[in-house]
Protein backbone atom coordinates (compact mmCIF):
# COMPACT_ATOMS: atom_id res chain seq x y z
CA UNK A 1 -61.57 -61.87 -67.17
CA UNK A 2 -64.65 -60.22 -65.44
CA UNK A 3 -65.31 -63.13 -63.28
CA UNK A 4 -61.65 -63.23 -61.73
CA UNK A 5 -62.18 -59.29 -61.30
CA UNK A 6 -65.76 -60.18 -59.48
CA UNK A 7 -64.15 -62.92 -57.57
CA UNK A 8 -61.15 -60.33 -56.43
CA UNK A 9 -63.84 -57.91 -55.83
CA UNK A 10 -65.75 -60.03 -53.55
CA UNK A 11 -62.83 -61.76 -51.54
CA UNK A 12 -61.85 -58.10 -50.88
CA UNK A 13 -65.18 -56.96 -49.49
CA UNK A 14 -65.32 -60.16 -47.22
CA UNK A 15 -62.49 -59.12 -45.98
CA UNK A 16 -62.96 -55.65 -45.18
CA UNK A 17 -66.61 -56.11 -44.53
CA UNK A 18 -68.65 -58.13 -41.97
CA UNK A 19 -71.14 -60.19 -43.04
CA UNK A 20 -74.49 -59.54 -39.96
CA UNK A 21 -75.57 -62.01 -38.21
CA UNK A 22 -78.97 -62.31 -39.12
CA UNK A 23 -77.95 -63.15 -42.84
CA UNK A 24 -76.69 -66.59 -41.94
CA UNK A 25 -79.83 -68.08 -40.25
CA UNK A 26 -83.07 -69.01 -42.85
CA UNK A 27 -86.11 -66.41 -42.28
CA UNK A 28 -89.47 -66.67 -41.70
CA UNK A 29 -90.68 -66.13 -45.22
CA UNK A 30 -93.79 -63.98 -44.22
CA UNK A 31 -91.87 -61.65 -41.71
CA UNK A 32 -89.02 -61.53 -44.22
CA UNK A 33 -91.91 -60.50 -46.95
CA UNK A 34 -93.37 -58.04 -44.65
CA UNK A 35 -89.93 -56.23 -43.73
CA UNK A 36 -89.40 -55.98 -47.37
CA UNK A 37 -92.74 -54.18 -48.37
CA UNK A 38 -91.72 -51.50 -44.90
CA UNK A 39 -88.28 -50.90 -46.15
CA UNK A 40 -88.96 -50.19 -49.24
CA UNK A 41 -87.81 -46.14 -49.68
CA UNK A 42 -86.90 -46.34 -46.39
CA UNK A 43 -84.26 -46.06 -43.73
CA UNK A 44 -82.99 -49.10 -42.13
CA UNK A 45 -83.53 -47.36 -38.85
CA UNK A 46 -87.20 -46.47 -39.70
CA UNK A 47 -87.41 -50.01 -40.99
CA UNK A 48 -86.68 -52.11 -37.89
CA UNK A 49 -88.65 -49.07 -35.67
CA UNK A 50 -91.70 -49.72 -38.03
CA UNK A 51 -91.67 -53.59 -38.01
CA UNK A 52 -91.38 -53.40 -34.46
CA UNK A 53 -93.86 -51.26 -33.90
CA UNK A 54 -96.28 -53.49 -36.03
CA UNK A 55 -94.98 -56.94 -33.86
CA UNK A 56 -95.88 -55.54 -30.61
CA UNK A 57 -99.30 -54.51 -32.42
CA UNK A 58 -100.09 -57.81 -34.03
CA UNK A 59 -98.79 -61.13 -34.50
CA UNK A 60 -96.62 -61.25 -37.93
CA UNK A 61 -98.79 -63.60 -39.47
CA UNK A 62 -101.33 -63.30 -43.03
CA UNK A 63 -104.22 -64.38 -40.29
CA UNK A 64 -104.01 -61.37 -37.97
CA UNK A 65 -102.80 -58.88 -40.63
CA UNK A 66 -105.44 -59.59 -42.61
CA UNK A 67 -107.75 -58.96 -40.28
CA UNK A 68 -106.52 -55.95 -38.85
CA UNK A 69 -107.84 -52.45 -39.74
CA UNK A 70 -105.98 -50.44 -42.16
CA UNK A 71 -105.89 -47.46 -40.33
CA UNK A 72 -104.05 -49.18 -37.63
CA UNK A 73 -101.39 -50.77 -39.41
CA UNK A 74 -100.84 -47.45 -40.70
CA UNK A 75 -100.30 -45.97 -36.93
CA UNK A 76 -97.64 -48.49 -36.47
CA UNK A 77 -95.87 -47.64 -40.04
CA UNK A 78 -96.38 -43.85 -39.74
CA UNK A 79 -91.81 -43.58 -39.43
CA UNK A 80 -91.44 -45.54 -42.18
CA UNK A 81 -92.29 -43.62 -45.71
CA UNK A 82 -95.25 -43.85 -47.72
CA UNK A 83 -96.78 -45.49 -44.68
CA UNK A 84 -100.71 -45.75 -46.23
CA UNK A 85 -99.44 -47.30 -49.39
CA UNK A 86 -97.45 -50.02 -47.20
CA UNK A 87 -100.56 -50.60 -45.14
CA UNK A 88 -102.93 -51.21 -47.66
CA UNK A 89 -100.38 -53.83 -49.42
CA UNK A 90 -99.58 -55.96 -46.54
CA UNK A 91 -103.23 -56.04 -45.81
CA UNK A 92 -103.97 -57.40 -49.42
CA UNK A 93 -101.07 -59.29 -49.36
CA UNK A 94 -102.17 -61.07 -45.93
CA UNK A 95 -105.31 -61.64 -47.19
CA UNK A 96 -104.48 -62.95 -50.73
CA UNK A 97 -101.92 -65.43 -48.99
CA UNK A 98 -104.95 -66.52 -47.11
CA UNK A 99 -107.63 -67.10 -49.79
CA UNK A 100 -105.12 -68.56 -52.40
CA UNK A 101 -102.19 -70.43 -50.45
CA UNK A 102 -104.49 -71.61 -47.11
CA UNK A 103 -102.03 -69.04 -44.80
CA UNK A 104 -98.65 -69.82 -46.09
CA UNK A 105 -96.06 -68.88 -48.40
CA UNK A 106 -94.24 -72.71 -48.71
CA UNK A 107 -96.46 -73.73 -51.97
CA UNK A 108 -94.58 -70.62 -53.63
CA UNK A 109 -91.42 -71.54 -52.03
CA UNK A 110 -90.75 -75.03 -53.13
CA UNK A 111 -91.72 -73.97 -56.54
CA UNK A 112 -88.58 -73.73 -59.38
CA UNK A 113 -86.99 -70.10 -59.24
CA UNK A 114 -88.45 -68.46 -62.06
CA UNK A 115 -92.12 -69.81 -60.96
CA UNK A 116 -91.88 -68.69 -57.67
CA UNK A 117 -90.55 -64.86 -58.60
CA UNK A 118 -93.71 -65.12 -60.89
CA UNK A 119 -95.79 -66.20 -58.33
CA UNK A 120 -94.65 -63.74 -55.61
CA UNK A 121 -94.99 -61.23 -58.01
CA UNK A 122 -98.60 -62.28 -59.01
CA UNK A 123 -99.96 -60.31 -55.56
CA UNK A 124 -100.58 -56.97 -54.99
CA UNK A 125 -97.37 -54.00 -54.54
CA UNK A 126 -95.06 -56.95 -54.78
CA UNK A 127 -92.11 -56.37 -57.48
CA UNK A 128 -89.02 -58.46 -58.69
CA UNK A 129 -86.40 -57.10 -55.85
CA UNK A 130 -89.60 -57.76 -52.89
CA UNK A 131 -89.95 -61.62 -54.31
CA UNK A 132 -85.96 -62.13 -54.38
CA UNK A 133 -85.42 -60.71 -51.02
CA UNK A 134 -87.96 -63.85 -49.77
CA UNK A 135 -86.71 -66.50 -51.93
CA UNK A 136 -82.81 -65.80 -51.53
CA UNK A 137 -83.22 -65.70 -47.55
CA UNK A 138 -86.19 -67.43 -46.97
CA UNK A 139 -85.80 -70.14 -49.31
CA UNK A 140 -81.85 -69.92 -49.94
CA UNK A 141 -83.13 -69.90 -53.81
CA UNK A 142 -80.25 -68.72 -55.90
CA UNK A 143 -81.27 -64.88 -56.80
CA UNK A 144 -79.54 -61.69 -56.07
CA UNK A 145 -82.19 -58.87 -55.06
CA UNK A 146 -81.00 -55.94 -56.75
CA UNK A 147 -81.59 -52.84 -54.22
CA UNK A 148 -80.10 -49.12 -54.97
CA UNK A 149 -76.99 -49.95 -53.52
CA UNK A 150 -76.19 -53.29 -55.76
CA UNK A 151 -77.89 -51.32 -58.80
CA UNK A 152 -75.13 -48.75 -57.94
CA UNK A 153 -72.30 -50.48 -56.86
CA UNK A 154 -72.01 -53.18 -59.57
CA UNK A 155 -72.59 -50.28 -62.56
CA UNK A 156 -69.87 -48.35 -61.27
CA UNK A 157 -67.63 -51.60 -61.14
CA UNK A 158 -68.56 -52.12 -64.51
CA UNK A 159 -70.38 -55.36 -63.64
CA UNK A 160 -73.30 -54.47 -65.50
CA UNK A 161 -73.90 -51.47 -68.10
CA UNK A 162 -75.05 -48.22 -66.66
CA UNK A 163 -78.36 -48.32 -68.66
CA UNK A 164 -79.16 -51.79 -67.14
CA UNK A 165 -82.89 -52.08 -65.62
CA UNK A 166 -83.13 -54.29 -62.54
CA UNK A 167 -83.45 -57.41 -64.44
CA UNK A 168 -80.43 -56.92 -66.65
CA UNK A 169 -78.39 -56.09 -63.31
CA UNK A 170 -79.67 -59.40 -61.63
CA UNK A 171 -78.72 -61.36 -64.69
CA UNK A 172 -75.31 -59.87 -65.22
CA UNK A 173 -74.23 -60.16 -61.58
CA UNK A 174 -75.46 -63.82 -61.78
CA UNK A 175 -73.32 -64.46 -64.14
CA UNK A 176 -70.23 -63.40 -62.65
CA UNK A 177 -71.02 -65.05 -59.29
CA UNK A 178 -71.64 -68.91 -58.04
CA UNK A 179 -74.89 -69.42 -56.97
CA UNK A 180 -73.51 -70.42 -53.36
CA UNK A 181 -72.11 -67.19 -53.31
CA UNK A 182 -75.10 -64.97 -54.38
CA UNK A 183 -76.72 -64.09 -50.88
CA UNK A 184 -72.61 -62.72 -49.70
CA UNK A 185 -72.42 -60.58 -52.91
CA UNK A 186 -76.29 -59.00 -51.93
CA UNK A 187 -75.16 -58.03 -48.40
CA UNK A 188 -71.80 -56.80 -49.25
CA UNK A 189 -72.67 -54.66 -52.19
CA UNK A 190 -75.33 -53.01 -49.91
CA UNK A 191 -72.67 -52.83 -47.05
CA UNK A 192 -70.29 -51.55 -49.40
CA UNK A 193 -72.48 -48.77 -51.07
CA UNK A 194 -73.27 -47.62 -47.87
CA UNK A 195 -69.96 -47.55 -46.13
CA UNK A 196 -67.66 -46.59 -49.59
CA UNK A 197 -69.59 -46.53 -52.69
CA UNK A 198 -71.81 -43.62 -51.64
CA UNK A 199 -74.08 -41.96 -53.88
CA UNK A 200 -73.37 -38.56 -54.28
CA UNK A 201 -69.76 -38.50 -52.91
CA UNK A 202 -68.20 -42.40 -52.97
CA UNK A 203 -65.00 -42.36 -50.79
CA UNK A 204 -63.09 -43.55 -53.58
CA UNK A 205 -59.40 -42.89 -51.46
CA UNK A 206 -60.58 -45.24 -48.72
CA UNK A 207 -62.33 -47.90 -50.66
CA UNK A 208 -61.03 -50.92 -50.65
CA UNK A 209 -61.13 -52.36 -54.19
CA UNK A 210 -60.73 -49.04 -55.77
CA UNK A 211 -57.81 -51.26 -57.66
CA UNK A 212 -60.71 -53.31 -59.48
CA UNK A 213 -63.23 -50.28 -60.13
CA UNK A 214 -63.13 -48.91 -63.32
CA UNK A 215 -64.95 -46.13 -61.72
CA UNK A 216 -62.43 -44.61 -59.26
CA UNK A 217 -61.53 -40.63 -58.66
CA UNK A 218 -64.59 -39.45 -61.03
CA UNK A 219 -66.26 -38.01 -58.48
CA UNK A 220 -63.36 -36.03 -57.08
């Protein structure tokens, strides 16, 4: 059965792979929503040297964001990519946060799943895997953001079709996995595409549930 195979799957990457610290505590929902907009098409390095070069600029909060120029929240993205788009949405962002939910995300939080993705993905530059990344570890909703390293990963274990658009990949992954177990299988499938599961040359010989991938030795 495919959900014994996920299960193996996943008991094998916990044990191969650590799980970071910083995935076991609960996240401030608008830093965690702010990250998320930064890293998007880019390096975790130029991630965390971006958000921290915003922090020292500003407070992380819709209030001060919103009120900061553009052109300087741009200065403190400029080593993350596509550092003007990025600007201009987390200054919209801050500001719609302020005009329609008085400052604070926890109205869209306490919502039911589906109306909070809806509702996260109501503002401006903010997309399916953007809203899952805040409810799964800001809210601990039950949602597995689908990055390019779970999109990857679970086709080539043939735990969703290759063809599969982000939603399909969320759905099919949801299925195989218990909702207690859905923010493990996010950070391990990233952990795991980046370690093993590479894209261009996966180092099938080393990786350690090439015994459950249907995918194994195609790229040697």
């Amino acid at each position: 059965m495919a959900e014994a195979r996920a299960e193996t799957v996943l008991r094998e990457l916990r044990q191969k792979l650590d799980m970071p610290a910083w995935s076991k505590s609960k996240n401030d929902p608008f830093k965690t929503l702010i990250v998320t907009i930064i890293s998007q098409n880019t390096a975790d390095r130029n991630t965390a040297r971006a958000f921290e070069n915003l922090s020292k600029r500003f407070e992380i909060t819709p209030e001060a964001l919103a009120n900061a120029e553009t052109s300087q929240i741009e200065a403190c993205l400029r080593t993350a990519g596509l550092y003007k788009n990025k600007a201009k949405t987390i200054k919209h962002v801050s500001k719609a946060i302020i005009e329609n939910l008085h400052g604070t995300l926890t109205p869209i939080l306490a919502l039911p799943l589906e109306e909070a993705r809806k509702a996260l993905m109501q503002f401006p530059g903010i997309g399916p895997k953007t809203a899952d990344v805040v409810l799964l570890f800001s809210a601990k909703q039950p949602t597995i953001p689908v990055d390019t390293h779970v999109n990857r990963v679970s086709k080539r274990l043939g735990f969703a079709p290759a063809t599969g658009d982000y939603e399909t990949v969320r759905e099919n992954l949801q299925l195989l996995y218990k909702p207690g177990d859905y923010l493990a299988v996010h950070v391990l499938l990233i952990a795991h595409g980046r370690k093993y599961c590479k894209a261009k040359r996966p180092l099938c010989a080393q990786c350690p549930v090439n015994m459950h991938c249907p995918s194994k030795g195609q790229w040697n």
